[in-house]
C-alpha atoms as a PDB file:
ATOM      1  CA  UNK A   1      14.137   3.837   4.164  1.00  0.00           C
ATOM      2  CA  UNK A   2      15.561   0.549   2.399  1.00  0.00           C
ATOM      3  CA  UNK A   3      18.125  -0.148   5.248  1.00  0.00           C
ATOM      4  CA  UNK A   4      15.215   0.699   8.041  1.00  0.00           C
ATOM      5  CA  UNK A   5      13.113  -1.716   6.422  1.00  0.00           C
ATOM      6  CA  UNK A   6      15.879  -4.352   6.241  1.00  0.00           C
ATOM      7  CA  UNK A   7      17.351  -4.008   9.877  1.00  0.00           C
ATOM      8  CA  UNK A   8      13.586  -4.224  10.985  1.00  0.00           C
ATOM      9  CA  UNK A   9      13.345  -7.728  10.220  1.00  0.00           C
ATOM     10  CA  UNK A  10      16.467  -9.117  12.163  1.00  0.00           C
ATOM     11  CA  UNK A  11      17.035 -11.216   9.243  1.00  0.00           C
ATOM     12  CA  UNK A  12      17.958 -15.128  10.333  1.00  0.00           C
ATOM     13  CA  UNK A  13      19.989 -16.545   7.072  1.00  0.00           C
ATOM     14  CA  UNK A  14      18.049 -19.740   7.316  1.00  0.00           C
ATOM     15  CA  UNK A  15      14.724 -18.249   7.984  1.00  0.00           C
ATOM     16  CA  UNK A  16      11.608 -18.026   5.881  1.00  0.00           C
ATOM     17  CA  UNK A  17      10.312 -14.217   4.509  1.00  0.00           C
ATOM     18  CA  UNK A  18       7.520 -12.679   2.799  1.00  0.00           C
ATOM     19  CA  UNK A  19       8.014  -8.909   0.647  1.00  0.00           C
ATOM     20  CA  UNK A  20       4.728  -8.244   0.160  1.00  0.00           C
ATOM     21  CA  UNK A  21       4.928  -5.593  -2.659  1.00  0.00           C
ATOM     22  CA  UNK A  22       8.032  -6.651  -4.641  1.00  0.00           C
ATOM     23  CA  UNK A  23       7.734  -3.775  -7.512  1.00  0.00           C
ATOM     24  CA  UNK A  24      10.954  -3.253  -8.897  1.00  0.00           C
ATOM     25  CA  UNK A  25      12.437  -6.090  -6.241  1.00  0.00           C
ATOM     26  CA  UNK A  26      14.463  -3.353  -4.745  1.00  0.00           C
ATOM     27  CA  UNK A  27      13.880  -4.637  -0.803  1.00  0.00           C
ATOM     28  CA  UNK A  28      13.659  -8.290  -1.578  1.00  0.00           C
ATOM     29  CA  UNK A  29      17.456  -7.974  -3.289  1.00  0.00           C
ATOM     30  CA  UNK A  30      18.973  -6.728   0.148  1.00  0.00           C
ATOM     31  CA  UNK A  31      16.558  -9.589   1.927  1.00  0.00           C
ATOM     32  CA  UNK A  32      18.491 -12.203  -0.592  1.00  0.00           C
ATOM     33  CA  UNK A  33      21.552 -10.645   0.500  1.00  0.00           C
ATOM     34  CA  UNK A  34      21.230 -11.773   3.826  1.00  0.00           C
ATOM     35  CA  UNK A  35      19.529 -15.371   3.683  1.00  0.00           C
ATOM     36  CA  UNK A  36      21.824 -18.604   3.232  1.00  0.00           C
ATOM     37  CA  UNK A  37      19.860 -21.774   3.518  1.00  0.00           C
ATOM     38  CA  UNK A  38      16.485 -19.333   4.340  1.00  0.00           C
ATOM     39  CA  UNK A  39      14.230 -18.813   1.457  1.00  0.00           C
ATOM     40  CA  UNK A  40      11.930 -15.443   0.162  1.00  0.00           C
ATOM     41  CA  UNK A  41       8.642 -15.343  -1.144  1.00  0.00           C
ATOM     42  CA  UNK A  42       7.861 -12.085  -3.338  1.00  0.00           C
ATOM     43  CA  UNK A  43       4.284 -10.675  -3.981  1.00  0.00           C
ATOM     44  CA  UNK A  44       2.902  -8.389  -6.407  1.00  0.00           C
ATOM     45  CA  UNK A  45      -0.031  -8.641  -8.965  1.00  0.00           C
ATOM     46  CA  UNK A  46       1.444  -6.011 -11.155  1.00  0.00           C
ATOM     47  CA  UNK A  47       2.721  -7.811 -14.563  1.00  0.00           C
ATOM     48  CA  UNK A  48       5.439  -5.063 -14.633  1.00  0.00           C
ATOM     49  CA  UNK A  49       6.410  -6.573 -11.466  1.00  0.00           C
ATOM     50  CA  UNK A  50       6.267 -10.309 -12.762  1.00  0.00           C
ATOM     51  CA  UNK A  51       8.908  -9.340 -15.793  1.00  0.00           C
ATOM     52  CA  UNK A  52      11.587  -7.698 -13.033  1.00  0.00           C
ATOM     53  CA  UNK A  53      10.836 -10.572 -10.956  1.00  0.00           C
ATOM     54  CA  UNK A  54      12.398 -12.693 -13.984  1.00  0.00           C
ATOM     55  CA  UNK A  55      15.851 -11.209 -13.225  1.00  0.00           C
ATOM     56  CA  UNK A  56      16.188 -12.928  -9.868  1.00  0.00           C
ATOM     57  CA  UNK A  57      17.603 -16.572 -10.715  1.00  0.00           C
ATOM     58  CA  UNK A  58      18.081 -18.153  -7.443  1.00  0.00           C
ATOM     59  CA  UNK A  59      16.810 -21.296  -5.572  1.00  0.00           C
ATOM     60  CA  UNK A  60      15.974 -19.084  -2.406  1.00  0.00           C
ATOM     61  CA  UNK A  61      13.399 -16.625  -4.091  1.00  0.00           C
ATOM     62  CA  UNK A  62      10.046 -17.649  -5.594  1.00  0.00           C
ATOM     63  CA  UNK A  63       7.646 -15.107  -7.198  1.00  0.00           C
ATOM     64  CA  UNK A  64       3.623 -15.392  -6.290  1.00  0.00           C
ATOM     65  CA  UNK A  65       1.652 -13.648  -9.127  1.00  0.00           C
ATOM     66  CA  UNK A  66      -1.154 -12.388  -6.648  1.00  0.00           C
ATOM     67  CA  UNK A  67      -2.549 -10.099  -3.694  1.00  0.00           C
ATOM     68  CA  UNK A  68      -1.428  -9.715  -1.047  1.00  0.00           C
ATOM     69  CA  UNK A  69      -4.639 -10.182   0.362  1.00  0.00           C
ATOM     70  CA  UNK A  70      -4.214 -13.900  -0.308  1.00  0.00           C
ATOM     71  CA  UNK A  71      -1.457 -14.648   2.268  1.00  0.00           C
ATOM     72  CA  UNK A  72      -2.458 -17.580   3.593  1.00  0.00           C
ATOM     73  CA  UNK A  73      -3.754 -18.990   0.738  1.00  0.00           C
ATOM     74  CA  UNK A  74      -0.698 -18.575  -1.381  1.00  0.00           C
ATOM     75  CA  UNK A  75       1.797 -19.870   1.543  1.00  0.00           C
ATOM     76  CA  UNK A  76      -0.075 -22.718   2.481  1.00  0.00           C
ATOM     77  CA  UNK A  77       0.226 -24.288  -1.508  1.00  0.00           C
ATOM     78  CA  UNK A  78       3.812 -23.869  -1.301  1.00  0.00           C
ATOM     79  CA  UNK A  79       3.779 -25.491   2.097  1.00  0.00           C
ATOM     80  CA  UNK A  80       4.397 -22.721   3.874  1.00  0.00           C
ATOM     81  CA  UNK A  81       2.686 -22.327   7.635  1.00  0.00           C
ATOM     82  CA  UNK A  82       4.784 -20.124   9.391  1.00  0.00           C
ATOM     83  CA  UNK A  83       7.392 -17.258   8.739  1.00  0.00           C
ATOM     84  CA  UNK A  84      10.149 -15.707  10.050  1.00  0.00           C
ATOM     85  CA  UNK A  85       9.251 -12.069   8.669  1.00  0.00           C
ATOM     86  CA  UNK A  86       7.247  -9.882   6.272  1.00  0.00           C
ATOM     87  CA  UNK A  87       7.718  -6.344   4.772  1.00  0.00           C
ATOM     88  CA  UNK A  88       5.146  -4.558   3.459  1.00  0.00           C
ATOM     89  CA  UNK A  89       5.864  -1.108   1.461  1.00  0.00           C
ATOM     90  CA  UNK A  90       2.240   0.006   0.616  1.00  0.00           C
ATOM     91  CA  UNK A  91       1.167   2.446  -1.642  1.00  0.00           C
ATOM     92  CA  UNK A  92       2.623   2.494  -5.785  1.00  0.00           C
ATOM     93  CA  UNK A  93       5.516   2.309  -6.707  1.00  0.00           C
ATOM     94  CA  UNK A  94       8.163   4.280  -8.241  1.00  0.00           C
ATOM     95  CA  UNK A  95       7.435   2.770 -11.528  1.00  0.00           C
ATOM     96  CA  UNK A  96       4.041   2.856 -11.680  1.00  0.00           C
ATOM     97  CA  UNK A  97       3.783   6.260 -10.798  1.00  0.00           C
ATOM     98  CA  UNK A  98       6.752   6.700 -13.180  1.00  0.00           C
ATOM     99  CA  UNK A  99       5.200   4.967 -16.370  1.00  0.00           C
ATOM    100  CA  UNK A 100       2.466   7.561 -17.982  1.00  0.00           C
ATOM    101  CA  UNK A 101       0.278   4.896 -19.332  1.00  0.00           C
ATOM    102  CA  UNK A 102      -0.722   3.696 -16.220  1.00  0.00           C
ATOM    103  CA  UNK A 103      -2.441   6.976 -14.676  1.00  0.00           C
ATOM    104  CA  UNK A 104      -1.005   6.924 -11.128  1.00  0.00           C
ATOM    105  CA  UNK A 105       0.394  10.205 -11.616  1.00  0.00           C
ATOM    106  CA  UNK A 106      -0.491  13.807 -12.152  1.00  0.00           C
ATOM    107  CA  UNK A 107       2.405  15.309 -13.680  1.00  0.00           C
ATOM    108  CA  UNK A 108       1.191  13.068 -17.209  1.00  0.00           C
ATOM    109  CA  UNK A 109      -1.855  13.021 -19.312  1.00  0.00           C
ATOM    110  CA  UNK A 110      -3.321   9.465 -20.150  1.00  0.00           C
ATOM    111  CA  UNK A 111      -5.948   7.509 -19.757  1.00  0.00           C
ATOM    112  CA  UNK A 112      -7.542   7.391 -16.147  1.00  0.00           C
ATOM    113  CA  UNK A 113      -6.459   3.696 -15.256  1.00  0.00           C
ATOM    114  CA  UNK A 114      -4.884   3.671 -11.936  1.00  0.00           C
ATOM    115  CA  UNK A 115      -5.547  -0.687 -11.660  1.00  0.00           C
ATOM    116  CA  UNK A 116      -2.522  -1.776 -10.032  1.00  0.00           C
ATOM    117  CA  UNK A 117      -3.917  -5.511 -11.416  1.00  0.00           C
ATOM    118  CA  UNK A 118      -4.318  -4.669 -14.994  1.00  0.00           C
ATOM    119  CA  UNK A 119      -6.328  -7.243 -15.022  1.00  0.00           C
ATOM    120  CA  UNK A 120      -9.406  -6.012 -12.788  1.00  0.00           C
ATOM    121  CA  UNK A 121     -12.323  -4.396 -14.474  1.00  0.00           C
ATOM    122  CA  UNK A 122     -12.742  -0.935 -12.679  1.00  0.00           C
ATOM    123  CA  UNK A 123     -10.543   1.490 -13.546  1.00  0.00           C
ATOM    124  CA  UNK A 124     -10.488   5.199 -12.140  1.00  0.00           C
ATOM    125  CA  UNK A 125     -12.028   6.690 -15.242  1.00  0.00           C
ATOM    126  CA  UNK A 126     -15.563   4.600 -14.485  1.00  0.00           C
ATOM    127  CA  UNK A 127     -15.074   5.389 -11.222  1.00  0.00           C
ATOM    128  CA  UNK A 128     -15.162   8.775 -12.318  1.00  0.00           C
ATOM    129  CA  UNK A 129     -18.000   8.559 -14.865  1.00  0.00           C
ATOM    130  CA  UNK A 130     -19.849   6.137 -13.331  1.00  0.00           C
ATOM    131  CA  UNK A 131     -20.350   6.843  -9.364  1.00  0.00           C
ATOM    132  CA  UNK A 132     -22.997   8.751  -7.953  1.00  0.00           C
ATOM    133  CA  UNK A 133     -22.735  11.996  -6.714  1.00  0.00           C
ATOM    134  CA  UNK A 134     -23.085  10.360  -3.149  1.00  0.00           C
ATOM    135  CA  UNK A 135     -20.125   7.671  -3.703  1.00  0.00           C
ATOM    136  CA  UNK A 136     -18.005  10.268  -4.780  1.00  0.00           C
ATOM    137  CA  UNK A 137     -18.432  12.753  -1.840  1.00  0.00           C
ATOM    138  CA  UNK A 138     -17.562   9.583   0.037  1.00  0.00           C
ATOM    139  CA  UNK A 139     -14.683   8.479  -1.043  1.00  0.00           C
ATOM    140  CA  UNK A 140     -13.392  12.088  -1.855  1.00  0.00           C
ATOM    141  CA  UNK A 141     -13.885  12.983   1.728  1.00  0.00           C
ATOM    142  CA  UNK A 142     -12.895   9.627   3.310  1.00  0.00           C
ATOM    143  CA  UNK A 143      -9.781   8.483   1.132  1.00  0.00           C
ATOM    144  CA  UNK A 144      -8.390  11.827   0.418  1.00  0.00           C
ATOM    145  CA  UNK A 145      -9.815  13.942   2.847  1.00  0.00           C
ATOM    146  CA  UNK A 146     -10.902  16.531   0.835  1.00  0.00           C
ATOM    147  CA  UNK A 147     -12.464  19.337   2.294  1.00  0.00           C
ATOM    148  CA  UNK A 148     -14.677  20.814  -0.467  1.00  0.00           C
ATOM    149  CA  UNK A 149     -15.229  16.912  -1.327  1.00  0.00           C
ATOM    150  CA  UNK A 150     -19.060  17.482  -1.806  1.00  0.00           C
ATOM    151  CA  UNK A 151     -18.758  20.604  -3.664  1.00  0.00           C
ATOM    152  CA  UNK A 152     -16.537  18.278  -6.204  1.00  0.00           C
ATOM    153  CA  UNK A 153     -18.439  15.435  -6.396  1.00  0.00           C
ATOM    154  CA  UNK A 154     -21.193  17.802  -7.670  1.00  0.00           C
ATOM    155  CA  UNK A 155     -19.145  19.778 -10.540  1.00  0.00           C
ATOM    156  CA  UNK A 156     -17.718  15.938 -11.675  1.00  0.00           C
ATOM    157  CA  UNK A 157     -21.386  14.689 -11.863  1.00  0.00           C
ATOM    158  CA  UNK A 158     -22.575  17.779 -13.822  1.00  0.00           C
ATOM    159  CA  UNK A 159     -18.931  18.218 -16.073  1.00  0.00           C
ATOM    160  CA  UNK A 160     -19.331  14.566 -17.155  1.00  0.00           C
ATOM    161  CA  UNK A 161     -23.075  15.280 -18.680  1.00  0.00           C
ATOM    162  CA  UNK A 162     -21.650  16.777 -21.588  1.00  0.00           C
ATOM    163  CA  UNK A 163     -18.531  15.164 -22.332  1.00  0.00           C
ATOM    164  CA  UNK A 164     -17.146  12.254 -20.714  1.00  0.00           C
ATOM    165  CA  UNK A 165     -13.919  12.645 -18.007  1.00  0.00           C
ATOM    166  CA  UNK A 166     -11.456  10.485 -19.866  1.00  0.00           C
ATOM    167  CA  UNK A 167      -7.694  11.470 -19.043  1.00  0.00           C
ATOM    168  CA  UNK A 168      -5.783  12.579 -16.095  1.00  0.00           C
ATOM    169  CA  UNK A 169      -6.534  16.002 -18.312  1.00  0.00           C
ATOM    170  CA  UNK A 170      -9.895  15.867 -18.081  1.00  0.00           C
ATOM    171  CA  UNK A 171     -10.328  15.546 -14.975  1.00  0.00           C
ATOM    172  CA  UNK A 172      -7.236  18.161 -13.677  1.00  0.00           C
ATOM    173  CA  UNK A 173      -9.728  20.697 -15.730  1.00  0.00           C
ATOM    174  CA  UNK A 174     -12.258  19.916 -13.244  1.00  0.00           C
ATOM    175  CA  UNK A 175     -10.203  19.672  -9.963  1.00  0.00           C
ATOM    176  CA  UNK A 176      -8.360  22.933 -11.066  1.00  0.00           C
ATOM    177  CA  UNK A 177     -11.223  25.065 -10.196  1.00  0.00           C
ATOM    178  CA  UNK A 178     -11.429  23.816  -6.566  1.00  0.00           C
ATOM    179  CA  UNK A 179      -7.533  23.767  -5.814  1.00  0.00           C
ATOM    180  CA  UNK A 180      -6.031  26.571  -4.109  1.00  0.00           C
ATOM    181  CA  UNK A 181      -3.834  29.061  -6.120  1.00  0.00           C
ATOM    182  CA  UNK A 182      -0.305  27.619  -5.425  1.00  0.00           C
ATOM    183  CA  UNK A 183      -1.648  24.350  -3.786  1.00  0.00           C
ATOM    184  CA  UNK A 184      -3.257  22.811  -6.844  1.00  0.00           C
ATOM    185  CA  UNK A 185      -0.816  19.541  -7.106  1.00  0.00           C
ATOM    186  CA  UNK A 186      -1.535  18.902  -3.257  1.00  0.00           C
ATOM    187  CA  UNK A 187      -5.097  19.280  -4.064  1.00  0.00           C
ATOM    188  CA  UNK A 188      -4.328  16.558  -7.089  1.00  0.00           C
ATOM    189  CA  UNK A 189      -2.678  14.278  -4.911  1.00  0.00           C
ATOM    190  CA  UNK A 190      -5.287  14.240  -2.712  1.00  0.00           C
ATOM    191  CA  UNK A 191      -8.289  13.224  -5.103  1.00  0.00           C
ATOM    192  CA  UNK A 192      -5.739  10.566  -7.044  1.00  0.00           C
ATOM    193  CA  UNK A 193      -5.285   9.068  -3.834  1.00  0.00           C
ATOM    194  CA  UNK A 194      -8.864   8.790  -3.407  1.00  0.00           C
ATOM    195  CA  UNK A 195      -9.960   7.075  -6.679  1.00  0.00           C
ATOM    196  CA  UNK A 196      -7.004   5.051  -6.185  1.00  0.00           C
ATOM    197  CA  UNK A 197      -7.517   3.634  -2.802  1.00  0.00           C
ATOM    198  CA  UNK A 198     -11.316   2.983  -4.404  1.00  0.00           C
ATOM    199  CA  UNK A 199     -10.273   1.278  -7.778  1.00  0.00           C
ATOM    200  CA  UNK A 200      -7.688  -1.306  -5.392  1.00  0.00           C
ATOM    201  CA  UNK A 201      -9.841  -1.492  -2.907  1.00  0.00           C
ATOM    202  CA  UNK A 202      -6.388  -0.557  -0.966  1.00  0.00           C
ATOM    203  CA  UNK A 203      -7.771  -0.008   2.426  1.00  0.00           C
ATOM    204  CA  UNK A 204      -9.633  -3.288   2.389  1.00  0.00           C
ATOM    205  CA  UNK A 205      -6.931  -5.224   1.251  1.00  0.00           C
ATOM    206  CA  UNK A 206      -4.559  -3.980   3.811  1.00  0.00           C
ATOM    207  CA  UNK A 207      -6.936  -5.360   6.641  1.00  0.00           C
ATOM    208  CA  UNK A 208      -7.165  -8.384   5.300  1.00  0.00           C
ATOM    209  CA  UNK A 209      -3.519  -8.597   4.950  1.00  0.00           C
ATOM    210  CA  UNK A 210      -2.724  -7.516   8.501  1.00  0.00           C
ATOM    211  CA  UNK A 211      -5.761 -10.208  10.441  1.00  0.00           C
ATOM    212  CA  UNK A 212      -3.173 -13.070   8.657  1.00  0.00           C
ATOM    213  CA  UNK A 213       0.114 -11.777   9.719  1.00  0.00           C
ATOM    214  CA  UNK A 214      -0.575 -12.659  13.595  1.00  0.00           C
ATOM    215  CA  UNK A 215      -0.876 -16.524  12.211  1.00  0.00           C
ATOM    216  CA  UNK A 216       1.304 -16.432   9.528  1.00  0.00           C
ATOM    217  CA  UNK A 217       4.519 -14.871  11.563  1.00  0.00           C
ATOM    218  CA  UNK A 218       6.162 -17.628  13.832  1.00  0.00           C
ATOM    219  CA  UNK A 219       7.162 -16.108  17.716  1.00  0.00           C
ATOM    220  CA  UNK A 220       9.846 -13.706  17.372  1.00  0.00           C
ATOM    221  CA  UNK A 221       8.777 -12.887  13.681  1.00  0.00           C
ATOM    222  CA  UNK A 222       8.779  -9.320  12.362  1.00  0.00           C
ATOM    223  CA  UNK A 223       6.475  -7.657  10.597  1.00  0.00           C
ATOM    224  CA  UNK A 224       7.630  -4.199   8.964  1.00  0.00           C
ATOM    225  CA  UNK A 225       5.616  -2.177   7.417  1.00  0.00           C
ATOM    226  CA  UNK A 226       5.918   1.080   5.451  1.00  0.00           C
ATOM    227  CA  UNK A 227       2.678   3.608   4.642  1.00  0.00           C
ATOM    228  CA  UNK A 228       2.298   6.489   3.130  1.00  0.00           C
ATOM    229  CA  UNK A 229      -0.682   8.469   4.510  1.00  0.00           C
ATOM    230  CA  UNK A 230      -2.578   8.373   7.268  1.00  0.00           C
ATOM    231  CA  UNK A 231      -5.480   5.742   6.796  1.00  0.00           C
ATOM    232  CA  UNK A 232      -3.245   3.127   6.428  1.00  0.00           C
ATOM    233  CA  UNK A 233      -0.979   4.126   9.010  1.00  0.00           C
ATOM    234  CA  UNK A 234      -4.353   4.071  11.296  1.00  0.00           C
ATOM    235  CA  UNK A 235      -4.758   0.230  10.408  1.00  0.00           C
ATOM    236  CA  UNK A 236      -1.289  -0.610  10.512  1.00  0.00           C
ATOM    237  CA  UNK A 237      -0.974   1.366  14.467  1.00  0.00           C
ATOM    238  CA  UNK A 238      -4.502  -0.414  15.269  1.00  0.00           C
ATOM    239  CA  UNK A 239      -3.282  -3.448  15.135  1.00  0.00           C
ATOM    240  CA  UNK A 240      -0.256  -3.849  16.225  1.00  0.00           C
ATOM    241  CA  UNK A 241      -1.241  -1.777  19.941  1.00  0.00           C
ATOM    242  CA  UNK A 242      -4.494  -2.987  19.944  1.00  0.00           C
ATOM    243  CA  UNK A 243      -4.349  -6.354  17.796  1.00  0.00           C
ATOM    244  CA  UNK A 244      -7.456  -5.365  15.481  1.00  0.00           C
ATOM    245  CA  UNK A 245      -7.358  -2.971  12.923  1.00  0.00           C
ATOM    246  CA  UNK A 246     -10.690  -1.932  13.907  1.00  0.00           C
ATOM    247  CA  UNK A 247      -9.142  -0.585  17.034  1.00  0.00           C
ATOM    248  CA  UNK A 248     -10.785  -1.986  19.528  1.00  0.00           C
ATOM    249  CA  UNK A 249      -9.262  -4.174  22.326  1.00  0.00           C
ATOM    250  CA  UNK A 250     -10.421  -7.826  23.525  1.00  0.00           C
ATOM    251  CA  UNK A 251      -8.352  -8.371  27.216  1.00  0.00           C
ATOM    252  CA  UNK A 252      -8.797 -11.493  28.938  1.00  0.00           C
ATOM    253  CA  UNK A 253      -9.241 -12.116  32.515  1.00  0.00           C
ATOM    254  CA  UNK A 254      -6.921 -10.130  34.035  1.00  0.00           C
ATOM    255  CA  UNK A 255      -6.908  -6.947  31.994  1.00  0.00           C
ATOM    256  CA  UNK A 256      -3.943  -7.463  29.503  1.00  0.00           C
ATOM    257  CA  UNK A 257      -4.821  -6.757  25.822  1.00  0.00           C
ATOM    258  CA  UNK A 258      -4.904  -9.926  23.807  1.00  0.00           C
ATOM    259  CA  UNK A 259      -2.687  -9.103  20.757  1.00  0.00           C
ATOM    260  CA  UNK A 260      -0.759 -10.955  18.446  1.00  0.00           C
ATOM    261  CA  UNK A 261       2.093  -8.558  18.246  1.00  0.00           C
ATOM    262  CA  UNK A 262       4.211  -5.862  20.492  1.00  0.00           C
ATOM    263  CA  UNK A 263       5.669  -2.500  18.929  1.00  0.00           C
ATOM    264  CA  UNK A 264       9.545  -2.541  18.512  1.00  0.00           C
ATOM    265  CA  UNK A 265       8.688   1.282  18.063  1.00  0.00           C
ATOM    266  CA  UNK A 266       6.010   2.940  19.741  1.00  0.00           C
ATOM    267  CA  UNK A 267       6.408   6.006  17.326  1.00  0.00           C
ATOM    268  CA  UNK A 268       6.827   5.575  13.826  1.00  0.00           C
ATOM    269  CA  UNK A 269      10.282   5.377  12.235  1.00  0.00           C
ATOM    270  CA  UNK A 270      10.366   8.394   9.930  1.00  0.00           C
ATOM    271  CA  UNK A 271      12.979   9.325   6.846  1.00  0.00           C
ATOM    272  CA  UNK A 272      16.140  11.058   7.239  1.00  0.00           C
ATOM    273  CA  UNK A 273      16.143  14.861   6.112  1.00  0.00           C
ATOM    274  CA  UNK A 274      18.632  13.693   3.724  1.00  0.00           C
ATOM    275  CA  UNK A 275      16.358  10.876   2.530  1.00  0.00           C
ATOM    276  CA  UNK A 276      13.746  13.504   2.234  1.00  0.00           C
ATOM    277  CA  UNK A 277      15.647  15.929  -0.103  1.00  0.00           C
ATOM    278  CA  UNK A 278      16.492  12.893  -2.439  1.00  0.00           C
ATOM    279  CA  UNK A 279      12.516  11.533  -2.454  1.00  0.00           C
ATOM    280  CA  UNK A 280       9.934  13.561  -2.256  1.00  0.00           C
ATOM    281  CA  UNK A 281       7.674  10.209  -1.313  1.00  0.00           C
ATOM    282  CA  UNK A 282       9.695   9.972   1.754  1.00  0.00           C
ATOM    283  CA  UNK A 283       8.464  12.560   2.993  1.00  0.00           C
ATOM    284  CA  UNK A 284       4.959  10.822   4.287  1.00  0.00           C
ATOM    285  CA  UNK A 285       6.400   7.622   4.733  1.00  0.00           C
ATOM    286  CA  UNK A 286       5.686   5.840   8.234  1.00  0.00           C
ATOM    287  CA  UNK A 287       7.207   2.845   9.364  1.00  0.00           C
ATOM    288  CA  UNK A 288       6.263   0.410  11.852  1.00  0.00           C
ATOM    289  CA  UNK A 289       8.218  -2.519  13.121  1.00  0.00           C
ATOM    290  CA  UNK A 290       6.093  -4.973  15.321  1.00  0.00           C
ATOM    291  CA  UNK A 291       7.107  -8.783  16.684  1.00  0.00           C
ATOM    292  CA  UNK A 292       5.180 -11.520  17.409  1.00  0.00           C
ATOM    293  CA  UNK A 293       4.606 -12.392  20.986  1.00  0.00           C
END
């Protein structure tokens, strides 16, 4: 949804804008498209993401080698206090999922890695060696929403006795007996999501992210943002209706909701059928377009 994302913004050519998750720089090229005198500032902590970011030689784009969890922090030493808009696209991208090494995806064998910061110290394979049964029923069951998530926590603590759970392999040999016959990549996806969203800390990020983008955006500032499954969609929703991503609501005297932002659309914008058919990611994707009030 690369045009969705774009038009969300209502891009002002001298204005000031943050992509969040530059990856391959796919969304901050159209942004660059549009700016004249305006200027973009690119995130990502992926060093796969640093090298593409070397292509883009222009005055107007500058390239911050951190999290997004930073925001603040990272505009406010370039002298940046206020924006015009940010995009988010959460989740991995196409390359990391793409590249085996990195053990995003399923359909490779590798070493379970899954850091998006290659740099951090937990990786999903001590995640999957190294967690109690109890952690792993929890973030089974609350990140992927697995249904049998206790039942697997139990056969991972008691497979990993013997032999340690080292590659995507390894641990598919496990899952396999728990997946339904004909289901078993769903039933994949779901537990990769899991020890994902753990190892990034993804969930906790993203709220820290979204408290800064009420003071970050200036009025009439957009803030777009793309997920992929349904806990971050929760967060994203939460806080743009309710302005905390918590979901509760603070009014003030007279009953109106304090909130930093208002919905542009109250329902998620959702992929073509044709977008679909082309990417099979598209299929889950959610997007949410809010302004600041």
């Amino acid at each position: 949804m690369l045009q969705e994302c774009i038009e969300g913004l209502n891009i002002n050519p001298d204005g000031i804008y943050v992509d969040l998750t530059f990856g391959g720089g796919g969304h901050s090229r159209e942004i660059l498209k549009k700016l004249n005198n305006g200027h973009l500032y690119a995130f990502d902590q992926d060093s796969d993401a640093a090298e593409n970011a070397n292509e883009f030689d222009t005055r107007s784009f500058t390239f911050i080698d951190g999290n997004f969890r930073y925001l603040k922090r990272y505009l406010k030493a370039y002298g940046v206090k206020q924006v015009d808009g940010i995009l988010a696209d959460l989740g991995i991208s196409s390359h990391q999922i793409d590249e085996a090494s990195r053990g995003f995806s399923t359909r490779f064998d590798a070493e379970l890695d899954m850091r998006m910061d290659q740099s951090a110290e937990l990786t999903a394979k001590t995640v999957v060696n190294e967690y109690s049964k109890e952690q792993l029923h929890k973030i089974f069951g609350m990140y992927g929403e697995v249904k049998n998530a206790k039942t697997l926590a139990e056969a991972i603590c008691s497979a990993r006795i013997n032999k340690q759970i080292a590659t995507i392999q390894d641990l598919k040999d496990v899952l396999v007996k728990f997946a339904k016959r004909g289901k078993e990549n769903r039933y994949y996806a779901q537990v990769f999501q899991a020890i994902r969203i753990e190892v990034n800390g993804e969930l906790q990020v993203l709220e820290e992210m979204l408290e800064q983008t009420g003071e970050v955006l200036r009025e009439g500032g957009r803030l777009v943002v793309m997920s992929y499954h349904s806990l971050e969609d929760r967060l994203v929703k939460n806080y743009i209706m309710k302005g905390k991503v918590s979901g509760e609501m603070e009014k003030d005297f007279y009953g109106n909701v304090l909130k930093p932002l208002k919905a542009i659309n109250k329902k998620p914008i959702e992929a073509t059928e044709k977008e679909k058919s082309k990417n099979n990611r598209a299929r889950s994707a959610k997007l949410r377009v809010a302004e600041k009030v």
